[in-house]
Protein backbone atom coordinates (compact mmCIF):
# COMPACT_ATOMS: atom_id res chain seq x y z
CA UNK A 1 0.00 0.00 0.00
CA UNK A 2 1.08 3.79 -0.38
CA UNK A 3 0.33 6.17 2.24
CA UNK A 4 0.14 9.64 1.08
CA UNK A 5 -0.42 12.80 2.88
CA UNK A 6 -2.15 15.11 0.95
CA UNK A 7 -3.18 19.36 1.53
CA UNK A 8 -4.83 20.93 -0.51
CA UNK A 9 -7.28 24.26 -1.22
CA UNK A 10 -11.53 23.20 -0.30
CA UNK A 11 -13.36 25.70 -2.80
CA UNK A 12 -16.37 25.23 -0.57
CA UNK A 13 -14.87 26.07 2.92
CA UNK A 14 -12.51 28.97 1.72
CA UNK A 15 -9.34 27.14 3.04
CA UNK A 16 -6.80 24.49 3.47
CA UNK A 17 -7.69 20.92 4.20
CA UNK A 18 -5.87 17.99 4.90
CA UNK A 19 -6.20 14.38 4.28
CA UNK A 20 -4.55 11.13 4.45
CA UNK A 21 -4.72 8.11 2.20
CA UNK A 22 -3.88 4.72 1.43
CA UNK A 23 -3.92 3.52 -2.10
CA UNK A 24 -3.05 -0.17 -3.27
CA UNK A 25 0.05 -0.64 -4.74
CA UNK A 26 1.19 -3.01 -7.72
CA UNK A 27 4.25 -4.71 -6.69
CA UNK A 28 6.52 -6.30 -9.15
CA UNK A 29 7.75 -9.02 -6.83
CA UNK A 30 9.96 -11.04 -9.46
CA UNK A 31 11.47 -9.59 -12.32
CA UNK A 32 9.29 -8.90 -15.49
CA UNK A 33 6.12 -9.87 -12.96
CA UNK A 34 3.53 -7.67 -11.70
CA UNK A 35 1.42 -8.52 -9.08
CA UNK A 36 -2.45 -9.25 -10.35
CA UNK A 37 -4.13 -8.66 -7.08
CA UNK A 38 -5.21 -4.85 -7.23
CA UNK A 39 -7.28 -3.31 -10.06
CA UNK A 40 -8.17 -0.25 -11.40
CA UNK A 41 -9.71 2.26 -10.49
CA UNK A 42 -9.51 0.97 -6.96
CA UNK A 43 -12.35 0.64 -4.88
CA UNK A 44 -12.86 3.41 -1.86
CA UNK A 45 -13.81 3.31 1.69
CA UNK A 46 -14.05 7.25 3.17
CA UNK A 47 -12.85 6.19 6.68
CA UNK A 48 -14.26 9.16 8.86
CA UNK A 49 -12.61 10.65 12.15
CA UNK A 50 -14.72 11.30 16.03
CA UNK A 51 -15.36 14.64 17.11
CA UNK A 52 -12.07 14.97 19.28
CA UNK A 53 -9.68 13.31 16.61
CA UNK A 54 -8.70 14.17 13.22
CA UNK A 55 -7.57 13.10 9.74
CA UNK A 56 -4.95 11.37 11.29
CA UNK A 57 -6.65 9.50 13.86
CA UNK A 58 -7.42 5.75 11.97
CA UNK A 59 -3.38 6.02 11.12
CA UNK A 60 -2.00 6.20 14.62
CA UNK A 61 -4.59 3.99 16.74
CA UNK A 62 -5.51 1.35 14.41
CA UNK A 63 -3.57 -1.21 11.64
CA UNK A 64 -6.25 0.16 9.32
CA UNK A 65 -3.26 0.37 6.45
CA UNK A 66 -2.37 -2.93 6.87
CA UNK A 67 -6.38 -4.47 7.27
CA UNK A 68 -7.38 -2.63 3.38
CA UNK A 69 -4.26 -4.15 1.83
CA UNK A 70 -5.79 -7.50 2.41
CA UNK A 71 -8.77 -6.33 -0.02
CA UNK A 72 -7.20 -3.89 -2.54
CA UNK A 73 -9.02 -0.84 -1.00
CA UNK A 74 -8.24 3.11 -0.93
CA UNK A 75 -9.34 4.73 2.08
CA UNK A 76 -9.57 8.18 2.19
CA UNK A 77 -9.62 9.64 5.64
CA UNK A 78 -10.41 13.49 5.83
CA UNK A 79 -9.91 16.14 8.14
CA UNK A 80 -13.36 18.06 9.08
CA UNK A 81 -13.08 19.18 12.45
CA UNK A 82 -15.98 19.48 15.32
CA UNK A 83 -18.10 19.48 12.17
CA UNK A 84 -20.28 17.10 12.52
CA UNK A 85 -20.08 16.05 8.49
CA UNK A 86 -22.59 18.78 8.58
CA UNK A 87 -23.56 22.00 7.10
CA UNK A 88 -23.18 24.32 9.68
CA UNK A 89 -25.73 26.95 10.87
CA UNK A 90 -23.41 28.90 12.07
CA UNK A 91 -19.61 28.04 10.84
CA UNK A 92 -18.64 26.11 6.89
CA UNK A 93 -20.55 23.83 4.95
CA UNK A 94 -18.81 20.33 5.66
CA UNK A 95 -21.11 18.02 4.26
CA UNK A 96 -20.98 19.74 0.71
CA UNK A 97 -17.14 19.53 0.96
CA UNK A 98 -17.49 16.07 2.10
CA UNK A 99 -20.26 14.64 -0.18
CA UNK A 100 -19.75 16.97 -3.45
CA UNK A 101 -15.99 18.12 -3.27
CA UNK A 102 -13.83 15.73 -1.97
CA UNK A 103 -14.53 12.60 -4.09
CA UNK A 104 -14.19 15.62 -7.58
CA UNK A 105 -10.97 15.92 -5.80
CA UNK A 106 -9.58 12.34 -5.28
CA UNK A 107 -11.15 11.40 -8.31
CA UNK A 108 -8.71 13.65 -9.76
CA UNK A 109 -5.38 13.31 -7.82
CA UNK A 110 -6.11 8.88 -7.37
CA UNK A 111 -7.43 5.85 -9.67
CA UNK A 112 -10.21 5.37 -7.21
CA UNK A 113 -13.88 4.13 -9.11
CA UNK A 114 -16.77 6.22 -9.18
CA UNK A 115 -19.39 3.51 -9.45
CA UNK A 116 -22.12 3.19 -6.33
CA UNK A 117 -21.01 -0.68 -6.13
CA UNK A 118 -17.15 0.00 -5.45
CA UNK A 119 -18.23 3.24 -2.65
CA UNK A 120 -18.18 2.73 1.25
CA UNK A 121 -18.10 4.90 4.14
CA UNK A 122 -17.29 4.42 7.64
CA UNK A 123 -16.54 5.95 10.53
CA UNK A 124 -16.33 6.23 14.54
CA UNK A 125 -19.07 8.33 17.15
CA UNK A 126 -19.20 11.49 15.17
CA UNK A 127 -18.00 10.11 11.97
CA UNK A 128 -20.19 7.09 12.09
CA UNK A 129 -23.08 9.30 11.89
CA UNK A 130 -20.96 10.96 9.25
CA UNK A 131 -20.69 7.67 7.31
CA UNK A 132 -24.30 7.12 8.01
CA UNK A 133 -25.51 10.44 6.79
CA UNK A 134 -23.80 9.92 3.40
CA UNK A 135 -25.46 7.19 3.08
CA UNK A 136 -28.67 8.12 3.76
CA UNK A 137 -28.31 11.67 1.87
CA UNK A 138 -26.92 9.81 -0.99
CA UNK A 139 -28.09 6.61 -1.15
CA UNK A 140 -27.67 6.71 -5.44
CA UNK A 141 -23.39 6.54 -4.73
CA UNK A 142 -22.88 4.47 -1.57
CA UNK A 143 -23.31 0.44 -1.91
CA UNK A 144 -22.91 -0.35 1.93
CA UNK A 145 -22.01 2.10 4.53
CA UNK A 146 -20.92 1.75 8.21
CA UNK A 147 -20.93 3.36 11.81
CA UNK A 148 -18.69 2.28 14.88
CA UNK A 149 -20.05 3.65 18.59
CA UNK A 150 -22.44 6.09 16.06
CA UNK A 151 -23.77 9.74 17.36
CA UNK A 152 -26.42 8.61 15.08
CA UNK A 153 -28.96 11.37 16.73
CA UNK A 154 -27.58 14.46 17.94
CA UNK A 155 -31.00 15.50 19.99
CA UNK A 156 -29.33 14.75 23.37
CA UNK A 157 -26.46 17.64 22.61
CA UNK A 158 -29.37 20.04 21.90
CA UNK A 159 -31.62 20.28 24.84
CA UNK A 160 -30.96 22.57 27.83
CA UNK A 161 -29.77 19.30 29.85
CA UNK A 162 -26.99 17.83 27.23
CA UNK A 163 -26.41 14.72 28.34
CA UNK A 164 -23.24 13.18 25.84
CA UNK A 165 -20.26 14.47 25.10
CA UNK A 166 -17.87 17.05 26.50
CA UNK A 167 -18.41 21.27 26.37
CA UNK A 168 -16.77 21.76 23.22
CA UNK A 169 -18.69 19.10 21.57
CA UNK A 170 -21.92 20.02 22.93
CA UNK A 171 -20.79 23.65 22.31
CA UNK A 172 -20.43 22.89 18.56
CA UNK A 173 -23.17 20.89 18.02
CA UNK A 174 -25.68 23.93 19.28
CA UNK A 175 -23.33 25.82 16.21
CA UNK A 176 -24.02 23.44 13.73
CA UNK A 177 -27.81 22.43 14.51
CA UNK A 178 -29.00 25.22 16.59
CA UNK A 179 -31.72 24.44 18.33
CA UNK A 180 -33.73 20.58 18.87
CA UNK A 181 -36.32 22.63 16.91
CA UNK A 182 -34.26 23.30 13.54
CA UNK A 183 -32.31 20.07 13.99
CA UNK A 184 -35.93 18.12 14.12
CA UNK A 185 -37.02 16.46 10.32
CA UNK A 186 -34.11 18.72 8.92
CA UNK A 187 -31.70 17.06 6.35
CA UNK A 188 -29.33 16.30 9.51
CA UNK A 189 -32.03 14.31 11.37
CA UNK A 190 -31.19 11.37 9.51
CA UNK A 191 -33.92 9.07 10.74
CA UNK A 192 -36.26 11.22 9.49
CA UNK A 193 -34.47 11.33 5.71
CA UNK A 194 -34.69 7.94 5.51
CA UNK A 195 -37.97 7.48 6.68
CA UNK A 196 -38.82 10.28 3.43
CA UNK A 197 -36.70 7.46 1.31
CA UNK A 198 -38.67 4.40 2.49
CA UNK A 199 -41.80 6.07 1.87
CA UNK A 200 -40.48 6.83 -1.88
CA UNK A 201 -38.90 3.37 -2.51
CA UNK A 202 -35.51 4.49 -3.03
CA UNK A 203 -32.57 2.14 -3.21
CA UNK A 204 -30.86 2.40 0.00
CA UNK A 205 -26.94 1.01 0.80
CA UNK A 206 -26.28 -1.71 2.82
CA UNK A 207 -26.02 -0.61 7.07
CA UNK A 208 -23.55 -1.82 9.65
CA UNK A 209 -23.47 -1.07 13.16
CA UNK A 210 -21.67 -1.67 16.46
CA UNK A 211 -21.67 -0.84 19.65
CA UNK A 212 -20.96 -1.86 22.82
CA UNK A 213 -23.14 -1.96 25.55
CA UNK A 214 -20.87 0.10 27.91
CA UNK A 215 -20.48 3.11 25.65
CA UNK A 216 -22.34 6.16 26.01
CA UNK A 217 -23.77 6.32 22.56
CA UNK A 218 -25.46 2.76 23.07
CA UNK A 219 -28.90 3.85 23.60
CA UNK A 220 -28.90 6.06 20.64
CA UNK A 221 -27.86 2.92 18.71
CA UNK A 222 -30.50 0.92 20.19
CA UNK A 223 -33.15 3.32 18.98
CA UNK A 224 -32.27 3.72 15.53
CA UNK A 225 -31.84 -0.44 15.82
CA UNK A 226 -35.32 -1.15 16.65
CA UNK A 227 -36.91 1.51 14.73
CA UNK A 228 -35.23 0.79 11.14
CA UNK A 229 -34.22 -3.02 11.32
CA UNK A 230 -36.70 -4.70 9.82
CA UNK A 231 -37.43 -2.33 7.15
CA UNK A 232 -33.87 -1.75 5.68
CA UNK A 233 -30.63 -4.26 5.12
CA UNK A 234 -29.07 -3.27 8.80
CA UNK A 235 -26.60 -5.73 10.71
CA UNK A 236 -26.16 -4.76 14.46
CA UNK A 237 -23.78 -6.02 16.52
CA UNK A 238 -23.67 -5.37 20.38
CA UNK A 239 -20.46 -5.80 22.26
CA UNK A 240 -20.99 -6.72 25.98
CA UNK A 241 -19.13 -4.41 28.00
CA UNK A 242 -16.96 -3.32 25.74
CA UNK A 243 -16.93 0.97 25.38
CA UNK A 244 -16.11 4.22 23.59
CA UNK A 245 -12.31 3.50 23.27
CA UNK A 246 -9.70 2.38 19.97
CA UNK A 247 -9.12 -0.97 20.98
CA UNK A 248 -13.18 -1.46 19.92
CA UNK A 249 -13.00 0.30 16.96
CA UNK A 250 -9.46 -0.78 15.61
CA UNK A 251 -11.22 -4.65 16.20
CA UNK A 252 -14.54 -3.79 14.34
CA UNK A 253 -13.20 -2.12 11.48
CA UNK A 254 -11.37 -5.71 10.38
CA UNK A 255 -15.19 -6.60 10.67
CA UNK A 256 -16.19 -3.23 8.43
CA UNK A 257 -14.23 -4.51 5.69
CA UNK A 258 -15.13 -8.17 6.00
CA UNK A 259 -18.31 -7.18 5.62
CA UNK A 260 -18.20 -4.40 2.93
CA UNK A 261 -19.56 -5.60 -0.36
CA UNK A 262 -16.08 -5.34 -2.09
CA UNK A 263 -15.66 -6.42 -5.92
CA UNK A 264 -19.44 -7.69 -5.69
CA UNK A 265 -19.15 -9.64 -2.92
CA UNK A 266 -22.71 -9.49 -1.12
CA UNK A 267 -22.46 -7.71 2.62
């Protein structure tokens, strides 16, 4: 694999952005021999950062390089701040620079496919409702898409009693969302978009969750569990006692790209 750390200018946020990314690499291993096990254009997996961490977070806590080699993968891992992968009410509109920009902008610099059937997205707490929300925005370019310890509803950070995450967090969320009000059957209340794409019969992506029962974003996982699994292609898998931490997510991600429908292969 080649790891490549790449800066560049976001047109829609008005400044520098950062990014890592690992891309297969064809190795000639004997002389006038090269390796047949990666193709082009490579399939993708946008592998999306918490609230606290950034782009460089899946590179120093988990083997993530070493886990997509075994499946010929890119994984594109961007920087987007307390964002939320969101528009923000009050701040830069991240999920047009994340949904609309970016992949313009890999597509250009990497041989990474364009096709719905060879596009993922995962991520961890605040980037699994990242992952989750591309997904669910977009269903027409994401085959299967995946959240580890998901913020999947950001209500709770809302209210005058916010009960998860810390001050900044809750801080930023109230910038993004504003109030429960405005955040309620908007574009970001992602239960309620893909409750408007079940009623329309839209092709949806394939959904992965997992959680353990210790972490503080369990019950939120729970709810959109029992409201959603019957009526889309959802696997949900609880981890007894296990919490918000990388040692759970650098394990689960192996089972992300196990999973991931990946040159066909059913999820």
């Amino acid at each position: 694999m080649a790891f490549i750390q790449i800066e560049f200018f976001s047109e829609t946020l008005g400044l520098d952005s950062s990014a890592y990314v690992i891309v297969p690499q064809r190795l000639r291993r004997k002389a006038g021999h090269v390796s047949a096990s990666y193709r082009r254009p490579y399939p993708l997996l946008y592998l999306l950062h918490g609230g606290s961490d950034n782009h460089a977070s899946w590179m120093r806590n988990s083997a993530i390089e070493r886990y997509a080699e075994q499946y010929g993968i890119a994984v594109v891992m961007p920087a987007v701040q307390y964002s939320f992968y969101s528009d923000q009410k009050s701040g830069f509109d991240y999920f047009t620079f994340l949904a609309e920009e970016l992949p313009e902008i890999m597509r250009d610099f990497f041989p990474v496919s364009d096709r719905r059937e060879d596009t993922f997205a995962a991520g961890l707490s605040m980037g699994g409702y990242g992952a989750f929300k591309l997904g669910i925005r977009h269903p027409e370019r994401f085959a299967a898409v995946a959240s580890l310890s998901g913020s999947l509803d950001q209500r709770s950070r809302l209210g005058p009693d916010p009960g998860i995450g810390n001050r900044i967090m809750v801080e930023m969320a109230k910038l993004t969302f504003g109030s429960v009000e405005e955040y309620d059957r908007s574009p970001n209340d992602l239960a309620w978009v893909l409750e408007q794409h079940l009623d329309s019969g839209a092709e949806l992506p394939a959904f992965y969750m997992a959680c353990g029962t210790a972490d503080h974003n369990y019950a939120i996982n729970e709810a959109f569990y029992n409201r959603f699994h019957d009526r889309i292609d959802l696997v949900y898998e609880r981890a007894p006692d296990r919490g918000h931490d990388w040692g759970f997510w650098d394990e689960y991600i192996r089972r992300v790209l196990a999973w991931l429908p990946i040159g066909g292969r059913e999820a």
